[in-house]
PDB file of N, CA and C in Angstrom:
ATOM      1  N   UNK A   1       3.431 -16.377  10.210  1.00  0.00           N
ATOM      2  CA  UNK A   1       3.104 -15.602   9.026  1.00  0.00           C
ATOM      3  C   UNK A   1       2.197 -16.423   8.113  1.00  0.00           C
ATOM      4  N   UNK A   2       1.322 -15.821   7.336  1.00  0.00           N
ATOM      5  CA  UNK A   2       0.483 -16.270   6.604  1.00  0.00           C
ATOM      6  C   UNK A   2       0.936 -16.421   5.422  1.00  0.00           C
ATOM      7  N   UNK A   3       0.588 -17.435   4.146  1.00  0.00           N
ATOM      8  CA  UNK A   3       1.041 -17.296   2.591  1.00  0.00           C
ATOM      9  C   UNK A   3       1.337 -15.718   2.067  1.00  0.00           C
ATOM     10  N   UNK A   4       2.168 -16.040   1.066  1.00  0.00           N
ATOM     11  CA  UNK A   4       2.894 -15.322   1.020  1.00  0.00           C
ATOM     12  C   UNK A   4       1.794 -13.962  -0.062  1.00  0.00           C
ATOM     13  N   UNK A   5       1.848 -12.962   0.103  1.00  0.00           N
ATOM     14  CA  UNK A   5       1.320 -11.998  -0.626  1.00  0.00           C
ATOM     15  C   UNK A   5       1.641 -11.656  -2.166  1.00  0.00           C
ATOM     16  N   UNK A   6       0.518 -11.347  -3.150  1.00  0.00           N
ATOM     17  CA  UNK A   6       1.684 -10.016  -3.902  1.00  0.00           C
ATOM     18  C   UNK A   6       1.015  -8.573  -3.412  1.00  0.00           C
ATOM     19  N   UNK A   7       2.249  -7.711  -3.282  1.00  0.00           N
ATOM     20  CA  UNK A   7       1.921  -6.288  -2.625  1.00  0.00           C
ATOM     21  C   UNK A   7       2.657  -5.401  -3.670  1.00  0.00           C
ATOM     22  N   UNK A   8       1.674  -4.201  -3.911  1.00  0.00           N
ATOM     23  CA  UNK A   8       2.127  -3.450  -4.462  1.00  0.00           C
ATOM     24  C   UNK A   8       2.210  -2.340  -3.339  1.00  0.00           C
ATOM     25  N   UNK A   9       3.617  -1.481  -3.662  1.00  0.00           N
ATOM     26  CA  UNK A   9       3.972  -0.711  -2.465  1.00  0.00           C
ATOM     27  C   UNK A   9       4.355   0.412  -3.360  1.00  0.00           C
ATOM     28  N   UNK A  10       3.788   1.330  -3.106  1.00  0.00           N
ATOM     29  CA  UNK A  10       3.648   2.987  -3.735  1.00  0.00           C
ATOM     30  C   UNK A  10       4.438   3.907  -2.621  1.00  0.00           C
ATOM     31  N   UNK A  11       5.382   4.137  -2.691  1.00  0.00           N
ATOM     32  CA  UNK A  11       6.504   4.997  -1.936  1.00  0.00           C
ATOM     33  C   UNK A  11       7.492   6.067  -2.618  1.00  0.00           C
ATOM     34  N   UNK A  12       7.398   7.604  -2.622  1.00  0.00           N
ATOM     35  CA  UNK A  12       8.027   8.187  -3.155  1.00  0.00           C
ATOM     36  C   UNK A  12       9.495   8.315  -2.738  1.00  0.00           C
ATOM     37  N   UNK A  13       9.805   8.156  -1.443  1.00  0.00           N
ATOM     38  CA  UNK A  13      11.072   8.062  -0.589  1.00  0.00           C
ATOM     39  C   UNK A  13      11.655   6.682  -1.042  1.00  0.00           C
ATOM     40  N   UNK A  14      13.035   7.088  -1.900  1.00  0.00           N
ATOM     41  CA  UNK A  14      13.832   6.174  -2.278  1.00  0.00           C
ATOM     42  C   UNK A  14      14.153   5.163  -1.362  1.00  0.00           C
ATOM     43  N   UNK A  15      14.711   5.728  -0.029  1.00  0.00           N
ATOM     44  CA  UNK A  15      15.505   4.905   0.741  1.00  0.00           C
ATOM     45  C   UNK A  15      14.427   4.074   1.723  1.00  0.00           C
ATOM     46  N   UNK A  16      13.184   4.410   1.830  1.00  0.00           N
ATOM     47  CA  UNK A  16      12.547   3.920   2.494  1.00  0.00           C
ATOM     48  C   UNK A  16      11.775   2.872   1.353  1.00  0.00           C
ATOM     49  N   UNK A  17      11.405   2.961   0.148  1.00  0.00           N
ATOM     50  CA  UNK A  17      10.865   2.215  -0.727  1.00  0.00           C
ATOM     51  C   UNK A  17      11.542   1.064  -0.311  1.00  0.00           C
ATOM     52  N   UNK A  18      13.388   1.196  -0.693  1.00  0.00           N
ATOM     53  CA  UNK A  18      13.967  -0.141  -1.086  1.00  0.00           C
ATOM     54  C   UNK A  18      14.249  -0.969   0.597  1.00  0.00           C
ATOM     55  N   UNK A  19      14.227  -0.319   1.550  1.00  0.00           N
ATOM     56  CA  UNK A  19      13.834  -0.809   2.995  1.00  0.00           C
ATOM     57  C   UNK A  19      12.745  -1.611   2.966  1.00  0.00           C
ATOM     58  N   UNK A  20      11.357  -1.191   3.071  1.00  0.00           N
ATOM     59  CA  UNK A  20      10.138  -1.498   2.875  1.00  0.00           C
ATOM     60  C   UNK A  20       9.968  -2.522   2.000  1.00  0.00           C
ATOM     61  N   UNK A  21      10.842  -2.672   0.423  1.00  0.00           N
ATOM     62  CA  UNK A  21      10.615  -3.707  -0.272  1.00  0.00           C
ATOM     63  C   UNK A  21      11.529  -5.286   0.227  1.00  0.00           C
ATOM     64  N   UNK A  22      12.812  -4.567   0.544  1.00  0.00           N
ATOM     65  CA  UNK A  22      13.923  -5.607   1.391  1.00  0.00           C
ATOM     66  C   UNK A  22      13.124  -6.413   2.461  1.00  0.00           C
ATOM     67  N   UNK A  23      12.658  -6.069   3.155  1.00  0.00           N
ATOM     68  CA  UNK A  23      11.722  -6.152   3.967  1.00  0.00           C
ATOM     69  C   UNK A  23      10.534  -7.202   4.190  1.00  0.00           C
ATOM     70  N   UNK A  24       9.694  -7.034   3.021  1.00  0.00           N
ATOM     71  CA  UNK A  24       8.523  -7.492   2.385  1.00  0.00           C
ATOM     72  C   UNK A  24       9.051  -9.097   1.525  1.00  0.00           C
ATOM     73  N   UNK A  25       9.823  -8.730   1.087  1.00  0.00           N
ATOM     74  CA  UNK A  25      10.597 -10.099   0.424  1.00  0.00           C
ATOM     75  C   UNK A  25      11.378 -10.551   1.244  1.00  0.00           C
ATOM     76  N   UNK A  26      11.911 -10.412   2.590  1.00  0.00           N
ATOM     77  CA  UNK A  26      12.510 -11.314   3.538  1.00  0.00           C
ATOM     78  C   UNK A  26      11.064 -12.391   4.220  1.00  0.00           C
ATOM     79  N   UNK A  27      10.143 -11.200   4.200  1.00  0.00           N
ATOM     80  CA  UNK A  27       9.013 -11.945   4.919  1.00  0.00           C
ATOM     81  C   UNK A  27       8.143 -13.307   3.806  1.00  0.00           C
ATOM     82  N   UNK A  28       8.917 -13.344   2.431  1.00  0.00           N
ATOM     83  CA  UNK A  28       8.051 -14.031   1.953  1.00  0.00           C
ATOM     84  C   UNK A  28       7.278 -13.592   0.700  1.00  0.00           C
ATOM     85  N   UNK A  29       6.907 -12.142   0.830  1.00  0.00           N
ATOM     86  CA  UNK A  29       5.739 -11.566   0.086  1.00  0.00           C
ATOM     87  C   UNK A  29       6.621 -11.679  -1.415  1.00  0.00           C
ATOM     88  N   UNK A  30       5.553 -11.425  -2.866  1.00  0.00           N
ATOM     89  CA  UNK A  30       6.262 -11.240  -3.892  1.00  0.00           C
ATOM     90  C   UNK A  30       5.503  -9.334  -3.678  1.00  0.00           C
ATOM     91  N   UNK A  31       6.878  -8.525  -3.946  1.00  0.00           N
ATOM     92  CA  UNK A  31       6.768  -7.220  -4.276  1.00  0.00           C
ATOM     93  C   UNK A  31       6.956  -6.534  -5.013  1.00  0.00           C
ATOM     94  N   UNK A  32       6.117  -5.715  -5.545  1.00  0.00           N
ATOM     95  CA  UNK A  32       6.493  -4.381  -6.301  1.00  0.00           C
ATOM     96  C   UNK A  32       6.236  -3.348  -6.366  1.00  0.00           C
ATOM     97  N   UNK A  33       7.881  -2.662  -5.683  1.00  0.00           N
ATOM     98  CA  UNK A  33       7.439  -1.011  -5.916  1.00  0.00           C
ATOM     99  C   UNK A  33       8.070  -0.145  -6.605  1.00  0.00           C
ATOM    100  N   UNK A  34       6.938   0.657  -6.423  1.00  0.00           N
ATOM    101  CA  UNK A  34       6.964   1.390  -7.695  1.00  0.00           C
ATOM    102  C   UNK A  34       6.665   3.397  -6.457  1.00  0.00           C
ATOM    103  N   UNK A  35       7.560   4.290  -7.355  1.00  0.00           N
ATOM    104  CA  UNK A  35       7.616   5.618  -6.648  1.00  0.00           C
ATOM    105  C   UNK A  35       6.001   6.688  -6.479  1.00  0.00           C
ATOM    106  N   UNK A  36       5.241   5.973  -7.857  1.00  0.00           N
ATOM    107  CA  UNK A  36       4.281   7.511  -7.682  1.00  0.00           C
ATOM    108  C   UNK A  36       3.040   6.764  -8.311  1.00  0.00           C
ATOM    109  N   UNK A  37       1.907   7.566  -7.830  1.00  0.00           N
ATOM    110  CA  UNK A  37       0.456   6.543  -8.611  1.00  0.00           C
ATOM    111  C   UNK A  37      -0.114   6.228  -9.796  1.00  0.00           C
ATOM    112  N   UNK A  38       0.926   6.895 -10.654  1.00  0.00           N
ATOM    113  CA  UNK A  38       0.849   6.885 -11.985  1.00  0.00           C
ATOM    114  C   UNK A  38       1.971   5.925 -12.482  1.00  0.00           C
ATOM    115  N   UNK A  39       2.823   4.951 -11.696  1.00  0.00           N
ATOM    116  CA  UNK A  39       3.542   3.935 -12.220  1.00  0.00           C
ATOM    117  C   UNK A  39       2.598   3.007 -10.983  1.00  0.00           C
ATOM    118  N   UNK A  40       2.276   2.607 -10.465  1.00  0.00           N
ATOM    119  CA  UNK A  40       1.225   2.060  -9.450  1.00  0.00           C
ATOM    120  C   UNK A  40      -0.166   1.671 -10.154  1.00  0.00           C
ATOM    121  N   UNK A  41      -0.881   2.392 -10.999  1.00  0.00           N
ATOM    122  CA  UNK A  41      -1.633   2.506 -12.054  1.00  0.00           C
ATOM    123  C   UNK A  41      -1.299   1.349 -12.847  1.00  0.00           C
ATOM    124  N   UNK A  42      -0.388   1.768 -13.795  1.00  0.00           N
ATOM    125  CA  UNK A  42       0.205   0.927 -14.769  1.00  0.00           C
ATOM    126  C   UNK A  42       0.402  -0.181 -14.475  1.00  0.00           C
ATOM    127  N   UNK A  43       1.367  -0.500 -13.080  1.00  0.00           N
ATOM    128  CA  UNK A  43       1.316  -2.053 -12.740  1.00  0.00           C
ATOM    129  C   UNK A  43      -0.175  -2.810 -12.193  1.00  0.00           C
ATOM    130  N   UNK A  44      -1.000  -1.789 -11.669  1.00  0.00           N
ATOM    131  CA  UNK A  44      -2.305  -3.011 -11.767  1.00  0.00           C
ATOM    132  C   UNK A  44      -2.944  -3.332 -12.692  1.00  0.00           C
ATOM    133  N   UNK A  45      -2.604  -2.539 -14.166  1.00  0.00           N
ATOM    134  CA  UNK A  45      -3.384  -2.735 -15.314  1.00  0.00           C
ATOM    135  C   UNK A  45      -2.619  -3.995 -15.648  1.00  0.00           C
ATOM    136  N   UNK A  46      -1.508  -4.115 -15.003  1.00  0.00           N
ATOM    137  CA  UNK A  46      -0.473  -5.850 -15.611  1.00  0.00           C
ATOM    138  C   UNK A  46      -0.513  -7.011 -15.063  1.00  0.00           C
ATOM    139  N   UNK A  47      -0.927  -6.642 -13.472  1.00  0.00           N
ATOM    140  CA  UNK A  47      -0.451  -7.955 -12.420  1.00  0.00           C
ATOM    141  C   UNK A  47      -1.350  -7.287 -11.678  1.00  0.00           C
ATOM    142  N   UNK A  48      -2.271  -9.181 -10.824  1.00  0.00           N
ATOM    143  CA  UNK A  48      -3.016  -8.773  -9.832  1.00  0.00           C
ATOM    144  C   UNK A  48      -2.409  -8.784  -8.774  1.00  0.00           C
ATOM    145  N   UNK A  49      -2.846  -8.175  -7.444  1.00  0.00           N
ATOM    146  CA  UNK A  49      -2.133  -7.578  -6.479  1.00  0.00           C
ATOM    147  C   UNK A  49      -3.046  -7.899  -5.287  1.00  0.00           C
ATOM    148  N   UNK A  50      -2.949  -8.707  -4.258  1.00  0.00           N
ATOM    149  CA  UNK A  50      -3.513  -8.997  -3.027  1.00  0.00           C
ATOM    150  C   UNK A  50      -3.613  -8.027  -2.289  1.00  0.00           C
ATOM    151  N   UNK A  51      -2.535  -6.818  -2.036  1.00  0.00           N
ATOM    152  CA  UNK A  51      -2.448  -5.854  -1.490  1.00  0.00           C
ATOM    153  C   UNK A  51      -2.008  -4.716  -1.935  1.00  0.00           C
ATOM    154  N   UNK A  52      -2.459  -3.804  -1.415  1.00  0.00           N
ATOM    155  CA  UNK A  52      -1.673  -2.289  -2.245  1.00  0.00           C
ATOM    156  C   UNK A  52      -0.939  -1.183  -0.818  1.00  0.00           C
ATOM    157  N   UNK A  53      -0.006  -1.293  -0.784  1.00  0.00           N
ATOM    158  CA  UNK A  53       0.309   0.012   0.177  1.00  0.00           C
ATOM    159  C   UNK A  53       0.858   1.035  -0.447  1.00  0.00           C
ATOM    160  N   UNK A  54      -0.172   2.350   0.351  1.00  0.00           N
ATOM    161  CA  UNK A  54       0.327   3.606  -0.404  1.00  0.00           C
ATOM    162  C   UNK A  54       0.919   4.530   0.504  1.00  0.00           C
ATOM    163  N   UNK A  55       1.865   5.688   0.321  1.00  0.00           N
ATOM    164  CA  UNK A  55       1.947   6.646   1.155  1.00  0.00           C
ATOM    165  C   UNK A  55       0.997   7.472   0.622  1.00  0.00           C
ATOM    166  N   UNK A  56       0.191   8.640   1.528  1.00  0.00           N
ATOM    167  CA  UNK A  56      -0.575   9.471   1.281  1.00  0.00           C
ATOM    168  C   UNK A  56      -0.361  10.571   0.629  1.00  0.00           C
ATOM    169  N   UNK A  57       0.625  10.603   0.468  1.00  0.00           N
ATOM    170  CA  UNK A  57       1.644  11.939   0.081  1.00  0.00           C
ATOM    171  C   UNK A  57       2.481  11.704  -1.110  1.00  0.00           C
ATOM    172  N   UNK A  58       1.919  11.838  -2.381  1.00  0.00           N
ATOM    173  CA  UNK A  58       2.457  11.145  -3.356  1.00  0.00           C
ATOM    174  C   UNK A  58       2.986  12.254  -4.545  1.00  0.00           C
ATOM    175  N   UNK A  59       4.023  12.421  -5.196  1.00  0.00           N
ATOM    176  CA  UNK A  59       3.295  13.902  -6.132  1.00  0.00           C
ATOM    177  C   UNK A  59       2.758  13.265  -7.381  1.00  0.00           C
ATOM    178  N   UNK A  60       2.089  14.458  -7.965  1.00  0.00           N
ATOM    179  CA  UNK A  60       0.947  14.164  -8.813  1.00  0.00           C
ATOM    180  C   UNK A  60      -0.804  13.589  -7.946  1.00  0.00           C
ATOM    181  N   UNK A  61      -0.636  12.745  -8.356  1.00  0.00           N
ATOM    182  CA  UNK A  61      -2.093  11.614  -7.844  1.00  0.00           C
ATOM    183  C   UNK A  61      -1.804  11.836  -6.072  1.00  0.00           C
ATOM    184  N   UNK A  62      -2.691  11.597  -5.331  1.00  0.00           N
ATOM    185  CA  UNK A  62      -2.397  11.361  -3.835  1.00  0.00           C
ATOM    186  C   UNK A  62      -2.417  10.407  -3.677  1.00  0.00           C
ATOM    187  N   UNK A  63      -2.390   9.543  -2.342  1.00  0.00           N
ATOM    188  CA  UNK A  63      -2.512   8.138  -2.254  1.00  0.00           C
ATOM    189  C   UNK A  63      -3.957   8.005  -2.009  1.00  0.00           C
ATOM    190  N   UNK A  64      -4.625   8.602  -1.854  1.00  0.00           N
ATOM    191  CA  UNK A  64      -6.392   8.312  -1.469  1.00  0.00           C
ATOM    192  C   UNK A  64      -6.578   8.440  -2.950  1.00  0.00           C
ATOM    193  N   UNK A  65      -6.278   9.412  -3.865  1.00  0.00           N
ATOM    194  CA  UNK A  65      -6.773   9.333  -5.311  1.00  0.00           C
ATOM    195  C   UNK A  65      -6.160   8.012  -5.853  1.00  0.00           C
ATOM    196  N   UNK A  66      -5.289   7.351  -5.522  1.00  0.00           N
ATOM    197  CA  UNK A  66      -4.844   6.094  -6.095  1.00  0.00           C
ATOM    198  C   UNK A  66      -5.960   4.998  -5.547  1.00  0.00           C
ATOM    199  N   UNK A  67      -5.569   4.987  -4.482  1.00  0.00           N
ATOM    200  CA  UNK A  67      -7.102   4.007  -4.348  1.00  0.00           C
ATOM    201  C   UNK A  67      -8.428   4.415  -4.573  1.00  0.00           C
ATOM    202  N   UNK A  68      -8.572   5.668  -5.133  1.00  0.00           N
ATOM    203  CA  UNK A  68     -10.143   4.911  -5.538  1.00  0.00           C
ATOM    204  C   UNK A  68      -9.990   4.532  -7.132  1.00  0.00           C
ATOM    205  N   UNK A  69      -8.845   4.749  -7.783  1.00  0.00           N
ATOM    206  CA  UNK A  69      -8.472   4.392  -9.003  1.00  0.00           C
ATOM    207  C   UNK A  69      -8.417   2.729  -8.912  1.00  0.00           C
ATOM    208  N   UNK A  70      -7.467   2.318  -8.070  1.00  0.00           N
ATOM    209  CA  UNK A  70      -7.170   0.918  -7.964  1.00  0.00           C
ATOM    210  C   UNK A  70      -8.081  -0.252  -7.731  1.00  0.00           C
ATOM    211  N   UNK A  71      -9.176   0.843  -6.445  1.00  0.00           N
ATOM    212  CA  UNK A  71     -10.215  -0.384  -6.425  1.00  0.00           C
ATOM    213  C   UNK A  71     -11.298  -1.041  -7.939  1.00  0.00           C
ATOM    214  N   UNK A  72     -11.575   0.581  -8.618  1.00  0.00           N
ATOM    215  CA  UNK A  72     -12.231  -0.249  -9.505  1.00  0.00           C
ATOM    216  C   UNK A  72     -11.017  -0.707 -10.590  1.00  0.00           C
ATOM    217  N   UNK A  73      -9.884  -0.916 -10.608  1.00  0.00           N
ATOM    218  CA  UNK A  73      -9.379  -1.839 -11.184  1.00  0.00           C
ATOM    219  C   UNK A  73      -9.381  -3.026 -10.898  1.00  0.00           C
ATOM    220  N   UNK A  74      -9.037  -3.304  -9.244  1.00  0.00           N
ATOM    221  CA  UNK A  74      -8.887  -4.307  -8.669  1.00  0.00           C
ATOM    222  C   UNK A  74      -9.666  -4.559  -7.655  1.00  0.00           C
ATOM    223  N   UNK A  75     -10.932  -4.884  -7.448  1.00  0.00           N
ATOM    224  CA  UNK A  75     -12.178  -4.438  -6.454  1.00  0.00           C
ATOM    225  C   UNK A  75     -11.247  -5.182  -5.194  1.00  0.00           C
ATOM    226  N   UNK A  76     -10.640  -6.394  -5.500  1.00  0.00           N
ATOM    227  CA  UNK A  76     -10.577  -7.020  -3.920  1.00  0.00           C
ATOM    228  C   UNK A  76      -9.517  -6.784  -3.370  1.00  0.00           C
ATOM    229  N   UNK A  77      -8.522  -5.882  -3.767  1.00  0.00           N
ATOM    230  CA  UNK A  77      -7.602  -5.438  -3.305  1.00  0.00           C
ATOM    231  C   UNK A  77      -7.813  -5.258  -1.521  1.00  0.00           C
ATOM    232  N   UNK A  78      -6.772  -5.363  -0.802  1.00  0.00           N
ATOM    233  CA  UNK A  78      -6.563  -5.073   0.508  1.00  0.00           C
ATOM    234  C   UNK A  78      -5.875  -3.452   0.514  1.00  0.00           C
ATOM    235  N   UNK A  79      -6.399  -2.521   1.303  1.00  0.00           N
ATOM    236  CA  UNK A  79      -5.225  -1.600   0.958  1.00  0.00           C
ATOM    237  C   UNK A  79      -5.390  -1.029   3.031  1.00  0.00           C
ATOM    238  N   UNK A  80      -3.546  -0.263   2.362  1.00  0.00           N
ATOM    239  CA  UNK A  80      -3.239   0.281   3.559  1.00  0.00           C
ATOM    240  C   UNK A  80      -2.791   1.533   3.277  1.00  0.00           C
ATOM    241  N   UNK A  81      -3.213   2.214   4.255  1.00  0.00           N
ATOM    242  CA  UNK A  81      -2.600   3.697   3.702  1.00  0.00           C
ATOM    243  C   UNK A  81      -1.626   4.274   4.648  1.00  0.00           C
ATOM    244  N   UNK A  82      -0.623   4.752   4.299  1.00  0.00           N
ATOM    245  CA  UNK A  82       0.369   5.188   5.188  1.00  0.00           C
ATOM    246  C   UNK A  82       0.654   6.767   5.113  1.00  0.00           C
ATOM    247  N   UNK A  83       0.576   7.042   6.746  1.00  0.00           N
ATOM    248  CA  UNK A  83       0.416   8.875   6.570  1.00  0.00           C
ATOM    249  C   UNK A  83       1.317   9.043   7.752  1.00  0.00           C
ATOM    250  N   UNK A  84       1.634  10.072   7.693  1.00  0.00           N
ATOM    251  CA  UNK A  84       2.117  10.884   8.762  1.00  0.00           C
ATOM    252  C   UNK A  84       0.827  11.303   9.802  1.00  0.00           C
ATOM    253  N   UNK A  85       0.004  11.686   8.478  1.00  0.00           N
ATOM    254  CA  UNK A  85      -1.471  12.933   9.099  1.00  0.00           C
ATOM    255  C   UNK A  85      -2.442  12.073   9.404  1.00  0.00           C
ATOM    256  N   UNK A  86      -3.290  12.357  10.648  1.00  0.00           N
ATOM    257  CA  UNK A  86      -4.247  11.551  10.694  1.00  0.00           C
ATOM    258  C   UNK A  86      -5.845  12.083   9.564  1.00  0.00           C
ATOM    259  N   UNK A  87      -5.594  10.450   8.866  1.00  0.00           N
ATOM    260  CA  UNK A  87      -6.545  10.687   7.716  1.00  0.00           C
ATOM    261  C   UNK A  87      -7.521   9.942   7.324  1.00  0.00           C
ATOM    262  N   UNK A  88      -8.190   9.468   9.026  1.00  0.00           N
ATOM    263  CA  UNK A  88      -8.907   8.637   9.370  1.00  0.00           C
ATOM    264  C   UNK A  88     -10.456   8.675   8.549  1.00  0.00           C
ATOM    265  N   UNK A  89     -10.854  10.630   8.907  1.00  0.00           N
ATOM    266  CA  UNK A  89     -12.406  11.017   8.253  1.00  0.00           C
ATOM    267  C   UNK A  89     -12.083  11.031   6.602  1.00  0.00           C
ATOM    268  N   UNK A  90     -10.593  11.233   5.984  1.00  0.00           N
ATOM    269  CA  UNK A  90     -10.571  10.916   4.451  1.00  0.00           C
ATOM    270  C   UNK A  90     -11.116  10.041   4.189  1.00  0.00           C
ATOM    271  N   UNK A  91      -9.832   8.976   4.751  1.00  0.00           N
ATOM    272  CA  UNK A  91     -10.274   7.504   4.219  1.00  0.00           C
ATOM    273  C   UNK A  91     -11.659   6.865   4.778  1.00  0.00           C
ATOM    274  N   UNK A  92     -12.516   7.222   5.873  1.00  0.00           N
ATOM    275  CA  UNK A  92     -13.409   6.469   5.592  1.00  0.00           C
ATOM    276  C   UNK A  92     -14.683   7.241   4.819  1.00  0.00           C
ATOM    277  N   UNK A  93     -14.560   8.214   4.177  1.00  0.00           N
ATOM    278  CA  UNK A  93     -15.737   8.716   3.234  1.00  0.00           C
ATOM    279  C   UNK A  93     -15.440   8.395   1.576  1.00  0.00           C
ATOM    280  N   UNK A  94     -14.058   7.496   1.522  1.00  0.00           N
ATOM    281  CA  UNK A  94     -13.882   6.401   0.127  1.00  0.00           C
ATOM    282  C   UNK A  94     -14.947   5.676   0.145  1.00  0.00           C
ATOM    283  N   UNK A  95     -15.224   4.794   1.778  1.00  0.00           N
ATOM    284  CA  UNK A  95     -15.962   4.104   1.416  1.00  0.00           C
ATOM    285  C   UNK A  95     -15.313   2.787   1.066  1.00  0.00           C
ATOM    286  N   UNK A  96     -14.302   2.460   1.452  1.00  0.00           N
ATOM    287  CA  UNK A  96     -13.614   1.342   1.036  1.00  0.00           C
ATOM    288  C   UNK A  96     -13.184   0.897   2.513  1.00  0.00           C
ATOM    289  N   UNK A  97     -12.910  -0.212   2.825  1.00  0.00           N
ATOM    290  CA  UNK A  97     -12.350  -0.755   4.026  1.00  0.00           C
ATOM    291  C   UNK A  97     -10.726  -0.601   3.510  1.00  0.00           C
ATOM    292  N   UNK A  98      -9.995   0.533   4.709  1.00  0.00           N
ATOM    293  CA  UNK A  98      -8.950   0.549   4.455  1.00  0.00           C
ATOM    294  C   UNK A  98      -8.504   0.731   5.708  1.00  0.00           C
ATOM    295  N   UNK A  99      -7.168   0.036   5.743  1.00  0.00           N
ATOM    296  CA  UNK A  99      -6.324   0.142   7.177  1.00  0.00           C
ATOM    297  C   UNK A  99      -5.147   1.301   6.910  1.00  0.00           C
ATOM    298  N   UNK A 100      -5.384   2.090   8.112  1.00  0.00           N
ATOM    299  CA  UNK A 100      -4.146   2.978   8.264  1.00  0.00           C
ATOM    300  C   UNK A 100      -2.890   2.637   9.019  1.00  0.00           C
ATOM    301  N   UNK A 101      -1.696   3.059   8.610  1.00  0.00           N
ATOM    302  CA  UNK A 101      -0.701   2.442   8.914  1.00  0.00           C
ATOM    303  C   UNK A 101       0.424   4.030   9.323  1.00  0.00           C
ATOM    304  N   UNK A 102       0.329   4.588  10.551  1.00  0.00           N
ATOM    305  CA  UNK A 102       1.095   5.204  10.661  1.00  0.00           C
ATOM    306  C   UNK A 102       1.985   5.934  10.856  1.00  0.00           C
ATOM    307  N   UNK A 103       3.058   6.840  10.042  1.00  0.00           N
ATOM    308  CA  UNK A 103       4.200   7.035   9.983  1.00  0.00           C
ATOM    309  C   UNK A 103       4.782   7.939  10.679  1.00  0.00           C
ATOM    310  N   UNK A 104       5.990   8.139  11.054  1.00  0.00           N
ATOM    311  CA  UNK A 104       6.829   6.843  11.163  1.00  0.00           C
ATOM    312  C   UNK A 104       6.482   5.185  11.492  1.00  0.00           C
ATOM    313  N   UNK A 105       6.774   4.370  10.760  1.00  0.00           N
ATOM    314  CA  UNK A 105       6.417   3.108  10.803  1.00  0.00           C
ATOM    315  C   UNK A 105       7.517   2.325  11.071  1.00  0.00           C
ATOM    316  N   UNK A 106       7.040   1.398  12.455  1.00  0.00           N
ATOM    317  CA  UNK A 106       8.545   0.228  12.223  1.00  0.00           C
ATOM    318  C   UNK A 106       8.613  -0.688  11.466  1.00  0.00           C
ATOM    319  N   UNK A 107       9.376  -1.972  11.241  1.00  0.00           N
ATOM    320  CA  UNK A 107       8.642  -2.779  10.594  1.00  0.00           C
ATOM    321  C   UNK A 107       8.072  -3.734  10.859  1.00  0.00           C
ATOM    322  N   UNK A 108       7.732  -4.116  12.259  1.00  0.00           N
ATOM    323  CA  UNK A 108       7.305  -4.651  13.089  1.00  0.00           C
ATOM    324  C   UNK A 108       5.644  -4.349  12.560  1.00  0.00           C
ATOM    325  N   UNK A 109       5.222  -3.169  12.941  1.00  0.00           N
ATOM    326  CA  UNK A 109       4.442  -2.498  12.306  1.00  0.00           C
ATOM    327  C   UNK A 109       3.607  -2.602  11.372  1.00  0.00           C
ATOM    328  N   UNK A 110       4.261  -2.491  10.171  1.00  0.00           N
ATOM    329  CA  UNK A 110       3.999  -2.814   9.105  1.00  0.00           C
ATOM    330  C   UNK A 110       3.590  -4.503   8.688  1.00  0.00           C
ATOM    331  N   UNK A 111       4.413  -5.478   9.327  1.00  0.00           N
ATOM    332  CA  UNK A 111       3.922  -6.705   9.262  1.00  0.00           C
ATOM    333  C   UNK A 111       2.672  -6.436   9.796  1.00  0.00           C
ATOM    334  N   UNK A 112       2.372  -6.253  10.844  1.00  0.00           N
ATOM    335  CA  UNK A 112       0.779  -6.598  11.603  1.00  0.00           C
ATOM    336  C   UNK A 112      -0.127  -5.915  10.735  1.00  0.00           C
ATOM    337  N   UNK A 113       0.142  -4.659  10.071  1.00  0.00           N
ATOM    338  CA  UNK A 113      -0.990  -3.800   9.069  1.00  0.00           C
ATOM    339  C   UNK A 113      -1.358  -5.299   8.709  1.00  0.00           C
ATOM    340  N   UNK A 114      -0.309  -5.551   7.640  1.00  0.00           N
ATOM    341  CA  UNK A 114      -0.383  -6.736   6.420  1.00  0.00           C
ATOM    342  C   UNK A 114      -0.876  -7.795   6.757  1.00  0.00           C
ATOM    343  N   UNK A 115      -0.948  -8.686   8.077  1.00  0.00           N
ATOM    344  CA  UNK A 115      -1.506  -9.695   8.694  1.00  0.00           C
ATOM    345  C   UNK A 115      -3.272  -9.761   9.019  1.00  0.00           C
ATOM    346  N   UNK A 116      -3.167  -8.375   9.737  1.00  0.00           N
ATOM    347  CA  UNK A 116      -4.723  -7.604  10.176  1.00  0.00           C
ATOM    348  C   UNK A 116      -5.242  -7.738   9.132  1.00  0.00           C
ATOM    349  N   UNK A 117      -4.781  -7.584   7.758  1.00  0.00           N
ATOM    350  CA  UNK A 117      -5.390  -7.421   6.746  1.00  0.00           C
ATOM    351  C   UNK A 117      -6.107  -8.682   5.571  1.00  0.00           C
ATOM    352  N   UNK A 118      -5.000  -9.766   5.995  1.00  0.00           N
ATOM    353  CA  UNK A 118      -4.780 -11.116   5.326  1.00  0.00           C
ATOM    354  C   UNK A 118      -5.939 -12.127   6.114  1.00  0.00           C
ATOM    355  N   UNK A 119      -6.344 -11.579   7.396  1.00  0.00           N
ATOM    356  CA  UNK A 119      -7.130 -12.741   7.895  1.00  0.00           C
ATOM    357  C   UNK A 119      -8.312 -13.070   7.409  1.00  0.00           C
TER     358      UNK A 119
END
């Protein structure tokens, strides 16, 4: 594993948030998540963030509308987007280098997004 991250992790699913965060902090990373893109928002206006993972499916904001919010907050952000749907032609007409990650996700999984991403 590589140094340790900070990741912000945007997950509306309770039980999978605090999985995903359990998870992320066994591996090392410093995390914070947060349920919807409008508390996701707020924490990049506070703390910089090496990485951002979003689910695509967010209510209110989507997760593609969060990142293009986030990048010009945080241009060097790493992000990953996590879908059920394949949302390959979305995300690449952002225009942002973004890795898809997806769901169902193991967490096996999910480490390699985060690694692929760190090199």
């Amino acid at each position: 594993m590589r140094a340790a991250q900070h990741i912000l992790y945007v997950e509306d699913n309770a039980m999978l948030r605090a999985t995903v965060f359990d998870y992320l902090e066994m591996l090392g990373h410093h995390v914070q998540a947060v349920s919807s893109a409008e508390a996701a928002l707020g924490a990049l206006a506070q703390s910089r963030y090496d990485v951002l993972i979003t689910d695509a499916s967010l209510p209110g904001r989507s997760g593609l509308e969060l990142i293009q919010d986030a990048v010009q907050m945080q241009p060097t952000l790493q992000l990953i987007l996590a879908s059920g749907h394949d949302l390959v032609d979305e995300a690449a007409q952002l225009g942002f280098p973004i890795r898809l990650l997806a769901k169902p996700f193991d967490l096996d999984a999910l480490e390699n997004v985060i690694e692929a991403r760190i090199l």
